[in-house]
Protein backbone atom coordinates (compact mmCIF):
# COMPACT_ATOMS: atom_id res chain seq x y z
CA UNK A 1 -13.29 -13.04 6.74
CA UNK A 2 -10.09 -10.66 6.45
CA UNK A 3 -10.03 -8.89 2.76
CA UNK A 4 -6.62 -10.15 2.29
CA UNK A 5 -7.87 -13.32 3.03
CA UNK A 6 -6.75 -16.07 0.11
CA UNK A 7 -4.03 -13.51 -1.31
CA UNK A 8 -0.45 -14.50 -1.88
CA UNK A 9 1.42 -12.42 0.53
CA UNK A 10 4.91 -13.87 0.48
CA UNK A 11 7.46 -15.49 -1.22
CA UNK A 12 11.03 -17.28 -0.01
CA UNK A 13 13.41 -18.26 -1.76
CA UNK A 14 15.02 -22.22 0.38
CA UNK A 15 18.34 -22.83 -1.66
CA UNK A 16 21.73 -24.24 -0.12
CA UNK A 17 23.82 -20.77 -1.36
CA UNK A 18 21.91 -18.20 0.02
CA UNK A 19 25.21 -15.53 -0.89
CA UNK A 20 25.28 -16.61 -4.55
CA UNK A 21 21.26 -16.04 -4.51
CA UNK A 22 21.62 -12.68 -3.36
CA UNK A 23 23.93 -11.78 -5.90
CA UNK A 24 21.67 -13.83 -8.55
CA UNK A 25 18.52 -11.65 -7.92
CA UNK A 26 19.76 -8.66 -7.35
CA UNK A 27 21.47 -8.39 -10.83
CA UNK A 28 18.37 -10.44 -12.36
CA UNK A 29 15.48 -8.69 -10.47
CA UNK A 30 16.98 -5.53 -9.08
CA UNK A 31 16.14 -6.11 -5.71
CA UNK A 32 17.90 -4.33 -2.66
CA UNK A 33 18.82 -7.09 -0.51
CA UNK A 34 19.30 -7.01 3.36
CA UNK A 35 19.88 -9.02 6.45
CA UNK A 36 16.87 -9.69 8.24
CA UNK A 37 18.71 -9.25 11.66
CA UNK A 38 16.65 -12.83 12.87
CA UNK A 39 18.86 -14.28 15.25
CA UNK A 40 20.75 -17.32 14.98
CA UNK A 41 19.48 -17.33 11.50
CA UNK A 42 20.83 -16.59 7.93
CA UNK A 43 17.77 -14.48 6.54
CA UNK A 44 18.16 -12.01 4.01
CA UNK A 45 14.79 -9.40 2.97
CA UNK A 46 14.37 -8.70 -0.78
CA UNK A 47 13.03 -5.01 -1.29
CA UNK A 48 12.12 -3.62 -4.32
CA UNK A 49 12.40 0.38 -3.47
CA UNK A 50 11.33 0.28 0.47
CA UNK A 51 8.92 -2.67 -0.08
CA UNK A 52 9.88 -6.30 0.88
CA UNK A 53 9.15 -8.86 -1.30
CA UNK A 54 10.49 -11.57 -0.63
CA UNK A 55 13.17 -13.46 1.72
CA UNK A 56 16.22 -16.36 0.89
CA UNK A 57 17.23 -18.44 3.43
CA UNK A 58 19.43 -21.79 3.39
CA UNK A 59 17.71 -25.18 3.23
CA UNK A 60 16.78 -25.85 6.11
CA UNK A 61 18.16 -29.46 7.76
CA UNK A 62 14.54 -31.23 7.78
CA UNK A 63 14.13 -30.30 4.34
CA UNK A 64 17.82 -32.39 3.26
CA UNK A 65 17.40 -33.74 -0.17
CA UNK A 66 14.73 -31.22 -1.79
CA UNK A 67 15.99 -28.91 -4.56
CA UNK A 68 16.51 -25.32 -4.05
CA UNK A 69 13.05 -23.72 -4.87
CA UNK A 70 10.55 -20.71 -4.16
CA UNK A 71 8.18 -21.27 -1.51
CA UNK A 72 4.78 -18.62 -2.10
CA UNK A 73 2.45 -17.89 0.93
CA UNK A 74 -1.24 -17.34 1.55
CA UNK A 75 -2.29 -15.10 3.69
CA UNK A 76 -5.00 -16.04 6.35
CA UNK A 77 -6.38 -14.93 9.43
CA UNK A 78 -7.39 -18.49 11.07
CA UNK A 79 -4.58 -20.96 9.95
CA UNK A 80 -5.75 -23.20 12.12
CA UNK A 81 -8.92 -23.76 10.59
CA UNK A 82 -7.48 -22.93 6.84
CA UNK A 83 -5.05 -26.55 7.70
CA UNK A 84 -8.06 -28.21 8.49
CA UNK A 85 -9.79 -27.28 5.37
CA UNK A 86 -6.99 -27.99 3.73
CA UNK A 87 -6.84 -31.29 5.06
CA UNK A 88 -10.58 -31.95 4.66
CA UNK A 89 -10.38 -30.63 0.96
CA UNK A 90 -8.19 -33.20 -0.29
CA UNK A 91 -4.99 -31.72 0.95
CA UNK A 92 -2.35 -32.29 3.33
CA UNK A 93 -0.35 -30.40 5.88
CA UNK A 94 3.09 -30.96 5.75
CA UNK A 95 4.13 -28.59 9.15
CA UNK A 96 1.70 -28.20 11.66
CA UNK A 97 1.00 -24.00 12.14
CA UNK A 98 3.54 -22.61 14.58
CA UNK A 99 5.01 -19.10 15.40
CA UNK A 100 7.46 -17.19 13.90
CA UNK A 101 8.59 -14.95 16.93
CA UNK A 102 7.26 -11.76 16.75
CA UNK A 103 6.17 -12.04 13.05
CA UNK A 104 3.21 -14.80 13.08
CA UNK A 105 2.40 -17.86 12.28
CA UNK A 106 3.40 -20.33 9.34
CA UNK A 107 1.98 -23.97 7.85
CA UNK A 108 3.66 -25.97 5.20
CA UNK A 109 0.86 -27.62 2.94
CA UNK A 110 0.31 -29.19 -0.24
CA UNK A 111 -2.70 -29.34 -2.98
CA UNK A 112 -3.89 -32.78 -3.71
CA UNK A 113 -1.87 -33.44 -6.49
CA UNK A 114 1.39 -32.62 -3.79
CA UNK A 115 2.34 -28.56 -5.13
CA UNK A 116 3.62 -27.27 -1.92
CA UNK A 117 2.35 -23.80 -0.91
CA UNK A 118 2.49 -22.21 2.76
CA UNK A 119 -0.16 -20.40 4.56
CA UNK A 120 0.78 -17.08 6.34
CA UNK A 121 -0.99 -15.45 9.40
CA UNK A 122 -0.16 -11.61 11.35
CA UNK A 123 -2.34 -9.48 13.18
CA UNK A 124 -1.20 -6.65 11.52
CA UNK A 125 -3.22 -5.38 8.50
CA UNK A 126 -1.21 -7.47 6.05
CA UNK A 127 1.08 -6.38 3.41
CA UNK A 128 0.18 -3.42 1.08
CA UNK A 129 -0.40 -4.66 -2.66
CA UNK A 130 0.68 -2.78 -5.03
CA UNK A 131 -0.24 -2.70 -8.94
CA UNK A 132 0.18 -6.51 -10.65
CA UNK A 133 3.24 -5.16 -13.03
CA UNK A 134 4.99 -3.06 -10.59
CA UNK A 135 8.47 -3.95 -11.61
CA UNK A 136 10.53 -5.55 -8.62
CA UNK A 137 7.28 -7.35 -7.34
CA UNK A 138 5.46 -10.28 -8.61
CA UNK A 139 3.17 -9.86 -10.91
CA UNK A 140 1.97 -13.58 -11.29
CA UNK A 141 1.25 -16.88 -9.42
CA UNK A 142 0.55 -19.76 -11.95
CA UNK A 143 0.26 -23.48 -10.76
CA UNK A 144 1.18 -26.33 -13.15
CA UNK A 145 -1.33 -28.80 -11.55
CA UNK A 146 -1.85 -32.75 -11.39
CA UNK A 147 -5.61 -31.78 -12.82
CA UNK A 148 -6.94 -28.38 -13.66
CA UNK A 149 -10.37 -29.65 -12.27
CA UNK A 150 -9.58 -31.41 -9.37
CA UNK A 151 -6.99 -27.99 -8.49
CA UNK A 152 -9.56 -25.83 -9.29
CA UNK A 153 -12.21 -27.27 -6.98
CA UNK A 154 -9.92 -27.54 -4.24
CA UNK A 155 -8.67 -23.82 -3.88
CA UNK A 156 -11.52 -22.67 -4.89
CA UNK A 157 -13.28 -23.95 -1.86
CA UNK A 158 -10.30 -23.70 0.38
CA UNK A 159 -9.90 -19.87 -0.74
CA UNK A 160 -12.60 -18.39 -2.30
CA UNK A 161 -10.81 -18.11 -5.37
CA UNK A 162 -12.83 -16.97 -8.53
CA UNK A 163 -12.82 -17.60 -11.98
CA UNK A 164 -11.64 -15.06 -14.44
CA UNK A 165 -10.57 -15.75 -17.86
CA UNK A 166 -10.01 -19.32 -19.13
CA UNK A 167 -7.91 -19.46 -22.42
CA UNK A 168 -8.33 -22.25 -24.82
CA UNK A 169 -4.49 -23.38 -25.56
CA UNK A 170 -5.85 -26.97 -26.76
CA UNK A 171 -4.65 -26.10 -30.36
CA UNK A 172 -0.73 -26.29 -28.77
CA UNK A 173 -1.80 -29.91 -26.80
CA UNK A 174 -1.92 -27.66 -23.26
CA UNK A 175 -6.03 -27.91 -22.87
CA UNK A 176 -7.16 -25.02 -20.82
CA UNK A 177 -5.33 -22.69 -18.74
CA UNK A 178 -7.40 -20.62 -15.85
CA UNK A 179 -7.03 -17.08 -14.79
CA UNK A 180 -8.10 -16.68 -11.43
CA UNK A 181 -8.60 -13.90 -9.10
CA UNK A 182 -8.61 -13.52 -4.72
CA UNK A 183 -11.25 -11.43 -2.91
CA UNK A 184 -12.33 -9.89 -6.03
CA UNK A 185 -10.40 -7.33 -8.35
CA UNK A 186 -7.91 -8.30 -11.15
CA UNK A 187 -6.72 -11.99 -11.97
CA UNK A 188 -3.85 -12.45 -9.86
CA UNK A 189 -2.62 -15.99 -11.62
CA UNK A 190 -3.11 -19.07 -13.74
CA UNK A 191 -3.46 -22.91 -13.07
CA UNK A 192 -3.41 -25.85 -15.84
CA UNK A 193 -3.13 -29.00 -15.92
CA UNK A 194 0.40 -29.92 -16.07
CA UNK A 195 1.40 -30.59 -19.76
CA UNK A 196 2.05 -34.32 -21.25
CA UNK A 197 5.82 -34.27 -21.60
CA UNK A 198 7.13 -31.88 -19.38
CA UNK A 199 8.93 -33.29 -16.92
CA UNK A 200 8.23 -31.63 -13.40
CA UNK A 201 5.48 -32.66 -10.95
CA UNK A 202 2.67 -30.09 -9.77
CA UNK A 203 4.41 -26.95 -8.56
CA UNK A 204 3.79 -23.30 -8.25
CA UNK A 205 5.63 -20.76 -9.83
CA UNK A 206 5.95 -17.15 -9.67
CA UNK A 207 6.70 -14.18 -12.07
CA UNK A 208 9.04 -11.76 -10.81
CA UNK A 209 8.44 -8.30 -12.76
CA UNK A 210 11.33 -6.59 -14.70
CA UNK A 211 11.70 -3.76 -17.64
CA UNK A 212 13.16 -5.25 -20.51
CA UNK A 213 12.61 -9.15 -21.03
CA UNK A 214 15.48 -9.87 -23.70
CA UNK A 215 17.83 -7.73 -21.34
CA UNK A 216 16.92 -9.69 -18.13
CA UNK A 217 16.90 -12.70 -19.90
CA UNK A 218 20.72 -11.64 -20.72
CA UNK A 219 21.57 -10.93 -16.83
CA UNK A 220 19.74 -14.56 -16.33
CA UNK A 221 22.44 -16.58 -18.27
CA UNK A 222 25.38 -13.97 -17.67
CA UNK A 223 24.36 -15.03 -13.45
CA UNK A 224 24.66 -18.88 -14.45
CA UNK A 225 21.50 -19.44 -14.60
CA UNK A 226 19.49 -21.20 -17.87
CA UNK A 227 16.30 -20.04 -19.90
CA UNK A 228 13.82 -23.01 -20.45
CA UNK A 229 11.86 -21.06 -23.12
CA UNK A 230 12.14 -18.47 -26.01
CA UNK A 231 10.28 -15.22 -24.54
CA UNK A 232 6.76 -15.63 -25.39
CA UNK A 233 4.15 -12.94 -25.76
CA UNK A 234 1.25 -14.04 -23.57
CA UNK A 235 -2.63 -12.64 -23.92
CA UNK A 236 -2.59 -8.96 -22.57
CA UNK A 237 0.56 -7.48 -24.54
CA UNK A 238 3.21 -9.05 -21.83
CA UNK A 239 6.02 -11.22 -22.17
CA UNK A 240 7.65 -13.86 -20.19
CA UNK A 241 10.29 -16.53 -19.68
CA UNK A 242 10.67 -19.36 -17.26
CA UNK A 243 14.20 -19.63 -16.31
CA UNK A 244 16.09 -21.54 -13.83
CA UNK A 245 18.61 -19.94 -11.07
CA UNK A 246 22.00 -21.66 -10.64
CA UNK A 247 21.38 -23.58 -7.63
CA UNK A 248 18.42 -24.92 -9.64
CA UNK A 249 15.57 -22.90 -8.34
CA UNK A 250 12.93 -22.33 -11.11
CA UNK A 251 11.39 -19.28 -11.34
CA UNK A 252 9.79 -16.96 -13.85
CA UNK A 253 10.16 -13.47 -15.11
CA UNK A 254 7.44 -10.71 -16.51
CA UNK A 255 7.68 -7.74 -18.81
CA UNK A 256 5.68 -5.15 -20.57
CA UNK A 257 8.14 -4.78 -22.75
CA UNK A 258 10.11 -7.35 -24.57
């Protein structure tokens, strides 16, 4: 099995004004953003220093009706067999694997509580990783699922995935809320069950990295886009906030220092 196998590799950004995006993240996140020079297609590359990151691109027309969001992928080196597991697992596949010219190949799936993910497969060695709070990059991948259990069990077996820390947040009604880690090495997210009362169905979400949380949170609203949360100091000495873009795209930031 590749090393990099069960990693996310890859994050894209589907919302229907790519130009305002670009603006939105590169004031928010400090990205560089470029045109991917695909043709016939409006792709833009987010690079934090010489790095890509991530890439926007417009909704596409099969996808009509779904809300901007971010899209994360998982790297693997047999997606064909990775969809079947999937499948077999409790899962579906939502777009069969196919190629992305001269790139690789893509799948869209879902968990089985319907939190859409893609998979991701190249023959080259696969993107470099650098440290988790490397500002510019993302330095977490946390799944609000339909059942921590059932989630657990499922990507576990699909991808290896390993336990790390599980933190008790029962005293605030959230029950339990599981650090996980891919191919060994350092957590590298967080699942829990979705909690009672918050209105969104099982997703993914992903923490982009900045330096300064209360002055990102600033270039956030100044964009037009909302804060769902106070900043809250999480376990470790960081702080977030979930936020939303203003296309509607939710999406989280990271900081070591508030």
């Amino acid at each position: 099995m590749h090393k990099d196998y069960g990693r996310f590799c890859w994050y894209e950004l589907m919302t229907n004004d790519v130009a305002a995006a670009e603006r939105f993240y590169a004031s928010v996140v400090g990205w560089s953003i470029r045109d991917s020079g695909m043709p016939d297609m409006n792709y833009l590359l987010a690079y934090a220093g010489d790095t890509q990151i991530a890439g926007m691109m417009a909704l596409p027309a099969e996808a009509s009706g779904m809300p901007p969001a971010w899209m994360g992928y998982i790297f693997t080196d047999r997606i064909e067999e990775t969809a079947r597991e999937i499948t077999q697992n409790g899962g579906s596949v939502m777009r069969e694997p196919a190629d992305i010219p001269g790139i690789g190949r893509f799948a869209v799936v879902a968990d089985p509580h319907g939190a859409v993910f893609s998979l991701f497969a190249t023959q080259d060695e696969g993107p470099a990783r650098p440290e988790m709070m490397t500002p510019g990059h993302v330095g977490w991948n946390e799944l609000m699922a339909g059942d921590l259990d059932t989630a657990w069990e499922f990507y576990s077996k699909t991808f290896g995935w390993t336990k790390d820390q599980a933190v008790d947040m029962s005293e605030a009604g959230m029950g339990t809320y599981q650090t996980f880690a891919a191919g060994g090495g350092n957590a590298i997210g967080g699942m829990m069950t979705t909690p009672p009362g918050m209105p969104m169905p099982p997703a993914w979400g992903y923490y982009f990295v900045v330096e300064g949380l209360d002055a990102a949170g600033k270039r956030v609203t100044d964009g037009g886009g909302s804060l769902m949360m106070e900043p809250m100091e999480v376990p470790g000495g960081a702080w977030i906030l979930n936020c939303v873009d203003p296309q509607g795209a939710y999406f989280s930031l990271v900081s070591m220092t508030r």
